[in-house]
PDB file of N, CA and C in Angstrom:
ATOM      1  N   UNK A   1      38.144   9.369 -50.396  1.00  0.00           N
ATOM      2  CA  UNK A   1      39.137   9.842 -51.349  1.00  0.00           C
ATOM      3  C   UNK A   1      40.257  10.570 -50.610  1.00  0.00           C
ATOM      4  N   UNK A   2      41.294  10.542 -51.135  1.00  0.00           N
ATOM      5  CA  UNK A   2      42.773  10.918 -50.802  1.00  0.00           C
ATOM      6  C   UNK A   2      42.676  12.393 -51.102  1.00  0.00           C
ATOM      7  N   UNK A   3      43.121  13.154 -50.201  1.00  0.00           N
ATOM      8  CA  UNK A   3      43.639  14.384 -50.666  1.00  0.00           C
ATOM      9  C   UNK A   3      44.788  15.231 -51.513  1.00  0.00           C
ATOM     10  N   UNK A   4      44.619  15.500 -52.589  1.00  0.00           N
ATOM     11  CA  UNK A   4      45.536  15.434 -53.148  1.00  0.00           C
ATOM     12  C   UNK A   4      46.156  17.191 -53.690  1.00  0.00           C
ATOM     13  N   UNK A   5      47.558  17.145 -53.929  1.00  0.00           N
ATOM     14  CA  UNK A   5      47.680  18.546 -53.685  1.00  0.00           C
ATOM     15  C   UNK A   5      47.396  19.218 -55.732  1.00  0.00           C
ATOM     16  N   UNK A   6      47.844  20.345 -55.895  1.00  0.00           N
ATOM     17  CA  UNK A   6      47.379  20.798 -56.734  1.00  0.00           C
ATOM     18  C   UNK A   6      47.645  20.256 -57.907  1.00  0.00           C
ATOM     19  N   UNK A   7      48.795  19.591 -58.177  1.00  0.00           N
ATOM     20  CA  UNK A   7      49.829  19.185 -58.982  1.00  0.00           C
ATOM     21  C   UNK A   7      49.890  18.110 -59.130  1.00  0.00           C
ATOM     22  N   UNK A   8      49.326  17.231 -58.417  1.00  0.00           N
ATOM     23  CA  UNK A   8      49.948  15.948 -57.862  1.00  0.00           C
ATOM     24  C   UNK A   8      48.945  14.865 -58.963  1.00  0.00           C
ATOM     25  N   UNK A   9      49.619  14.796 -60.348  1.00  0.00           N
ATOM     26  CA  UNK A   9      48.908  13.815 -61.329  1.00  0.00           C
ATOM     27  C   UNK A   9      47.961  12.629 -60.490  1.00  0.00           C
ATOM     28  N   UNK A  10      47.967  12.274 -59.139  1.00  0.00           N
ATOM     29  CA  UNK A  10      47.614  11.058 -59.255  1.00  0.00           C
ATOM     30  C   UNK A  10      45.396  11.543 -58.541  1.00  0.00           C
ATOM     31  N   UNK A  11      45.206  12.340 -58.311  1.00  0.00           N
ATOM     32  CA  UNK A  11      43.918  12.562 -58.545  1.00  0.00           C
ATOM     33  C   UNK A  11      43.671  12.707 -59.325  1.00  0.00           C
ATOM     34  N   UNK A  12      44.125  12.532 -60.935  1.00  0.00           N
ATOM     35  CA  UNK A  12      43.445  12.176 -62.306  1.00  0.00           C
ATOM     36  C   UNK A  12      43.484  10.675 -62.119  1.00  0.00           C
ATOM     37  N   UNK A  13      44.336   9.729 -61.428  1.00  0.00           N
ATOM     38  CA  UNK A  13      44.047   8.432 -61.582  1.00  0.00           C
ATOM     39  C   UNK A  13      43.474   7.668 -60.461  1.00  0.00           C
ATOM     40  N   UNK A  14      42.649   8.414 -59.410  1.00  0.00           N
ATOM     41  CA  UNK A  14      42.031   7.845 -58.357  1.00  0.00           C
ATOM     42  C   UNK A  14      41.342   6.656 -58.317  1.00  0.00           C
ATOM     43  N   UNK A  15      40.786   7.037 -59.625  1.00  0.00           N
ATOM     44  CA  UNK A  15      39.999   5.790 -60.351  1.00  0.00           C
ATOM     45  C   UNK A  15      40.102   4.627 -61.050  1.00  0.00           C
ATOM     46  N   UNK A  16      41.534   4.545 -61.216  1.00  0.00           N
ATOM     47  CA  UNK A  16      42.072   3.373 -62.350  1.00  0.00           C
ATOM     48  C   UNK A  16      42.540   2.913 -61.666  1.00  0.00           C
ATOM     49  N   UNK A  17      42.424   1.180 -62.443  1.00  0.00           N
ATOM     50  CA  UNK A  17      42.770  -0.015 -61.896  1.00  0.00           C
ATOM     51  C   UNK A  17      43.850  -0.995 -63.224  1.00  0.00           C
ATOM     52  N   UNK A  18      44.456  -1.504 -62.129  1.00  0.00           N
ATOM     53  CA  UNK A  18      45.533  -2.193 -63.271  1.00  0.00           C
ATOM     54  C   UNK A  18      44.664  -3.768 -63.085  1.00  0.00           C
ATOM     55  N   UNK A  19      44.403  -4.335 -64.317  1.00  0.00           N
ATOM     56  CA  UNK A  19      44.077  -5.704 -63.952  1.00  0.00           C
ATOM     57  C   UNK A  19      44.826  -6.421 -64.837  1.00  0.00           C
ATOM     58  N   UNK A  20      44.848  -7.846 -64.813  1.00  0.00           N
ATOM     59  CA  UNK A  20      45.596  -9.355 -65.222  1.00  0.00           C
ATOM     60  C   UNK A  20      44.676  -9.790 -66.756  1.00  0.00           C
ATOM     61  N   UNK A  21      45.247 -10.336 -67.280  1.00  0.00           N
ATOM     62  CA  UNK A  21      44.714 -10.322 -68.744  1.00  0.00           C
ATOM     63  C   UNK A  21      43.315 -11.254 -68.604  1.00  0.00           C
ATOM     64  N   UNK A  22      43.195 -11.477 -67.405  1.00  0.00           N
ATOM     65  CA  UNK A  22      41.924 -12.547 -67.105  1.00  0.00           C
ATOM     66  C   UNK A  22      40.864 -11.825 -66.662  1.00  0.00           C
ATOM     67  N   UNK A  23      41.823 -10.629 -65.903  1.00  0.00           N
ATOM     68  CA  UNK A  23      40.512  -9.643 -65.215  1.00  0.00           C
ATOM     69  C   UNK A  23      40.402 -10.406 -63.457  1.00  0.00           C
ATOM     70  N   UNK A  24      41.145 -11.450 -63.141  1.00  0.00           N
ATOM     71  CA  UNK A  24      41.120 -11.834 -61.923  1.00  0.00           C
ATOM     72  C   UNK A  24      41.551 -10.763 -60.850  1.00  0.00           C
ATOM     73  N   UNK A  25      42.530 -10.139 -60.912  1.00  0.00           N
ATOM     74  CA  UNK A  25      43.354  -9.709 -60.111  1.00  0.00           C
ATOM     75  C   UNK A  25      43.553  -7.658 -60.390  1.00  0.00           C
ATOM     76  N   UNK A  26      42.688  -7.320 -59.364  1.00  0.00           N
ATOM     77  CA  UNK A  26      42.753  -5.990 -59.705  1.00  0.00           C
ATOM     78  C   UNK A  26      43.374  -5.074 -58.641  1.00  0.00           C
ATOM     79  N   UNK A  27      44.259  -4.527 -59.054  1.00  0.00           N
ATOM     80  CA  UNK A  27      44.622  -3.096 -58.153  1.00  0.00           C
ATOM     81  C   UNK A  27      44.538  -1.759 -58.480  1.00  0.00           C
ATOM     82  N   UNK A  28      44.660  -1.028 -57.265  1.00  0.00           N
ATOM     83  CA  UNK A  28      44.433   0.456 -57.641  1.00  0.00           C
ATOM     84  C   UNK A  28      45.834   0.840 -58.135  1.00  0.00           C
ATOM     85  N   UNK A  29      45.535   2.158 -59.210  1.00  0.00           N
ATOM     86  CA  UNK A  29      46.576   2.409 -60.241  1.00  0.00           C
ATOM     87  C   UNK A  29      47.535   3.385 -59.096  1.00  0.00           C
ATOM     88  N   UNK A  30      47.113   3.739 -58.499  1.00  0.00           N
ATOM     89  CA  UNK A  30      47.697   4.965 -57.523  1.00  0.00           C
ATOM     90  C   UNK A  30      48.507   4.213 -56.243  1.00  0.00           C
ATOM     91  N   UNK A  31      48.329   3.143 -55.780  1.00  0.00           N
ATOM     92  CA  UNK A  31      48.989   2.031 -54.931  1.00  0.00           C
ATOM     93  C   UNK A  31      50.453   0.927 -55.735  1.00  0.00           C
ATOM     94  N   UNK A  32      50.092   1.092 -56.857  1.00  0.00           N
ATOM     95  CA  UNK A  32      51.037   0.147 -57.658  1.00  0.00           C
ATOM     96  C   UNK A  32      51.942   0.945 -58.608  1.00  0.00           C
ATOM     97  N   UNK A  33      52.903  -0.134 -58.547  1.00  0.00           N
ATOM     98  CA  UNK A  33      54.227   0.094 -58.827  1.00  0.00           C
ATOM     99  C   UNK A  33      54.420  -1.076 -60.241  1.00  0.00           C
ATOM    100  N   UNK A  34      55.417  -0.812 -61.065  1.00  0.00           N
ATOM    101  CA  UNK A  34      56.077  -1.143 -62.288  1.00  0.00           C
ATOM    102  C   UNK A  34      58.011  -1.805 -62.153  1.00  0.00           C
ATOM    103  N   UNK A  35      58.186  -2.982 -61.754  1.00  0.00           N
ATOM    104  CA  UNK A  35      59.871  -3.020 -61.206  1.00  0.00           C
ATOM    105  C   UNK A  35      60.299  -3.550 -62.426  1.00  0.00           C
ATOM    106  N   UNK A  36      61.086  -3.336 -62.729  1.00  0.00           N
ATOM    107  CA  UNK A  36      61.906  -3.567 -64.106  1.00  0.00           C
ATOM    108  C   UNK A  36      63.156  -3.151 -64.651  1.00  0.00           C
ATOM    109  N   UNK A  37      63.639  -4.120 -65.413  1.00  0.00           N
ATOM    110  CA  UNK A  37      65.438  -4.031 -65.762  1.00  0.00           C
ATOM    111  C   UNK A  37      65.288  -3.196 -66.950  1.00  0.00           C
ATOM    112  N   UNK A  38      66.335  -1.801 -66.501  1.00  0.00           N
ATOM    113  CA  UNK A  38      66.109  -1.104 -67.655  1.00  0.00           C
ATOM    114  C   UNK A  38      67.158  -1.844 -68.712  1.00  0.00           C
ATOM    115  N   UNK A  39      66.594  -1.705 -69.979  1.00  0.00           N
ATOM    116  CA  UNK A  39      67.388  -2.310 -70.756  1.00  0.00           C
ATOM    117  C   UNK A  39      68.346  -1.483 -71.443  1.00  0.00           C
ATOM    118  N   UNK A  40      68.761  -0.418 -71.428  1.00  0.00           N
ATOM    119  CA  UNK A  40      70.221   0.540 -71.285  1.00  0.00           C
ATOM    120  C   UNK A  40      70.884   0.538 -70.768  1.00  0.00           C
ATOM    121  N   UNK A  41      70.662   0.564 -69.000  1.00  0.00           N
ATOM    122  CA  UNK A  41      71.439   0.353 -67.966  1.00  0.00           C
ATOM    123  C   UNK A  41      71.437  -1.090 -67.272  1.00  0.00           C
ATOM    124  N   UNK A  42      70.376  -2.377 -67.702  1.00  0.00           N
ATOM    125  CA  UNK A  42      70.308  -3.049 -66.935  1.00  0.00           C
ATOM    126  C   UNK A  42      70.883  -2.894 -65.642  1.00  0.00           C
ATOM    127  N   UNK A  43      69.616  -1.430 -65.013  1.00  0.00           N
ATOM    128  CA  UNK A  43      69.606  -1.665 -63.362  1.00  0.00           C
ATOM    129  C   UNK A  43      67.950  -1.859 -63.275  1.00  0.00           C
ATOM    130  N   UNK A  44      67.709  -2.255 -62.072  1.00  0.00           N
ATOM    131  CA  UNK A  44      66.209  -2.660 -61.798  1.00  0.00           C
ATOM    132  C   UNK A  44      66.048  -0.643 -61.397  1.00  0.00           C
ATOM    133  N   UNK A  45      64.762  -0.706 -61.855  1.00  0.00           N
ATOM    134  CA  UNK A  45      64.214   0.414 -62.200  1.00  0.00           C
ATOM    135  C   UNK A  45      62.770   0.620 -61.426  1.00  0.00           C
ATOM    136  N   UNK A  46      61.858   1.301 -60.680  1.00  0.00           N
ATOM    137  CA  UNK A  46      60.677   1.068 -60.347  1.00  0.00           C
ATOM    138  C   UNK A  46      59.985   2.156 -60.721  1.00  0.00           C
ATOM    139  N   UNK A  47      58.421   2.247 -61.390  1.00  0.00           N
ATOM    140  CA  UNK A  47      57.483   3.534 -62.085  1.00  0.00           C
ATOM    141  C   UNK A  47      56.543   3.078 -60.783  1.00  0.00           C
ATOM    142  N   UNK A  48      55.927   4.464 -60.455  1.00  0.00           N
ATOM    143  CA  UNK A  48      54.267   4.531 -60.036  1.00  0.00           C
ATOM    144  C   UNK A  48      53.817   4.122 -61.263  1.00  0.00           C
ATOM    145  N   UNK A  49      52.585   3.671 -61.429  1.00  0.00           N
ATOM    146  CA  UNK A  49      51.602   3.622 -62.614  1.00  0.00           C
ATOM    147  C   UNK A  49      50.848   4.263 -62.704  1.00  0.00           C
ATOM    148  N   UNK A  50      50.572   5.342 -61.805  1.00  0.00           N
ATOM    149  CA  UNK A  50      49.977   7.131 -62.025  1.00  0.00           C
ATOM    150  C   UNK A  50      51.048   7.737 -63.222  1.00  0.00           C
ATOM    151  N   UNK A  51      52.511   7.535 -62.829  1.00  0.00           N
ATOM    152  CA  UNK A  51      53.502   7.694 -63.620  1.00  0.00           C
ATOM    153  C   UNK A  51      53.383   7.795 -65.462  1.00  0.00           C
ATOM    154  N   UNK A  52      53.143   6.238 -65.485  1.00  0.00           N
ATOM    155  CA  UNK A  52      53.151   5.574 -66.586  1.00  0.00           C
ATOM    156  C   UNK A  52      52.165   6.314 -67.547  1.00  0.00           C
ATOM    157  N   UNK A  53      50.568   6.499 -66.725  1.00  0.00           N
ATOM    158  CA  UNK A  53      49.811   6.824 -67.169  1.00  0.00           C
ATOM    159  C   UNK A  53      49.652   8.484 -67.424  1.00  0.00           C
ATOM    160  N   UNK A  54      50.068   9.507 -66.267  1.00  0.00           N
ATOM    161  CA  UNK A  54      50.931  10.561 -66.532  1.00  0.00           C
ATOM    162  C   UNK A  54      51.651  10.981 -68.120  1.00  0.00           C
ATOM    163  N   UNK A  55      52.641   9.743 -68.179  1.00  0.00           N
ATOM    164  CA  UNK A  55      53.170   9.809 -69.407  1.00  0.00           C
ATOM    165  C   UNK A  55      52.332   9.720 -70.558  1.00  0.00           C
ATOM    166  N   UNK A  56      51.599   8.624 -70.538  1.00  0.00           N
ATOM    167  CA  UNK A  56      51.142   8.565 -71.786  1.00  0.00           C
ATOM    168  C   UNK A  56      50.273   9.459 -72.248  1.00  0.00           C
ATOM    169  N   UNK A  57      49.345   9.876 -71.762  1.00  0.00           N
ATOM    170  CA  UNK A  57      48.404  10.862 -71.655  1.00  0.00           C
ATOM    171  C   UNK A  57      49.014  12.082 -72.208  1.00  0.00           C
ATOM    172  N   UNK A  58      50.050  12.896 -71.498  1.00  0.00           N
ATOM    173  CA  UNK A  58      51.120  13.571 -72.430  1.00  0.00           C
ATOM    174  C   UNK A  58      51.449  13.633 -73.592  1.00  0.00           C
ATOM    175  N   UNK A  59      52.087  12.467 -73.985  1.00  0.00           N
ATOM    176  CA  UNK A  59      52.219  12.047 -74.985  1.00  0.00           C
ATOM    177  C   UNK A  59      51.509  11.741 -76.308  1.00  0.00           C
ATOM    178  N   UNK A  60      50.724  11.524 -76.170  1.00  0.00           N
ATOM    179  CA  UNK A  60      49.534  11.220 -77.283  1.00  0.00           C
ATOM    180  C   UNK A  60      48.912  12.885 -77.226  1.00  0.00           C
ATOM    181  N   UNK A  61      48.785  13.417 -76.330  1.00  0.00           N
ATOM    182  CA  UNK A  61      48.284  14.832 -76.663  1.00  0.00           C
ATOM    183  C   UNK A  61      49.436  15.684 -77.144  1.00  0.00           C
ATOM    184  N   UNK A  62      50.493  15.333 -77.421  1.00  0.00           N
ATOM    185  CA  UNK A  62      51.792  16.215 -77.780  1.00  0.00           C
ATOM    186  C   UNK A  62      51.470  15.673 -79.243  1.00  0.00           C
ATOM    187  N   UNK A  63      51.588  14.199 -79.382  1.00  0.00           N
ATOM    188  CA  UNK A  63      51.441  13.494 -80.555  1.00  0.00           C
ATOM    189  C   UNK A  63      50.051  14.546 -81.661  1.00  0.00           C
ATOM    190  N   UNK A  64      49.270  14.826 -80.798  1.00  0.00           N
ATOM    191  CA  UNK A  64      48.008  15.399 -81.650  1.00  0.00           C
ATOM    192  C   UNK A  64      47.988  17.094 -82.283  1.00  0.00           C
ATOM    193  N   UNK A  65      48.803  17.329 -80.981  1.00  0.00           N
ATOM    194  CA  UNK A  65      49.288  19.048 -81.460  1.00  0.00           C
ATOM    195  C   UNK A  65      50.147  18.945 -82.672  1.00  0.00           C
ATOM    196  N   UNK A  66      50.663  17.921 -82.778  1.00  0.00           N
ATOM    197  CA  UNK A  66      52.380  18.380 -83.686  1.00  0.00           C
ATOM    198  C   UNK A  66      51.350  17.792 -85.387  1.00  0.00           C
ATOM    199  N   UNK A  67      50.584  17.105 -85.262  1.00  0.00           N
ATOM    200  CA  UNK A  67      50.110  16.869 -86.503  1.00  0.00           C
ATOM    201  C   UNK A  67      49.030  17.539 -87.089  1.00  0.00           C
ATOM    202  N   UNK A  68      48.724  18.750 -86.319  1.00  0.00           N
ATOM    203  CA  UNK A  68      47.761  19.699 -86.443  1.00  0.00           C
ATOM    204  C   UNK A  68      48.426  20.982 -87.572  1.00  0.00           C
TER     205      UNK A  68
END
């Protein structure tokens, strides 16, 4: 395992894997990247997928406070 500093979201995702809708093709979530045309700016854009997952995780727990 990677050492990771205090802050650094991606030792919550040491463990996750991005796979292909077949399940053939698996990578680690902390190695991979997201490239994509933003569609506001159409400029190519690139996320970690620690990132992505960062976000969402956030999000859905913000989502749960506010309806409390």
């Amino acid at each position: 395992m990677v050492e990771y500093s205090s802050h650094d979201w991606r030792k919550n995702t040491d463990d996750a894997v991005v796979v292909d809708d077949r399940g053939d093709n698996v990578l680690k979530a902390n190695s991979s990247r997201v490239i994509f045309t933003n569609p506001k700016t159409l400029k190519e854009e690139t996320v970690d997928v620690s990132r992505l997952v960062r976000v969402f995780v956030n999000n859905r727990d913000d989502l749960k406070r506010s309806v409390k």
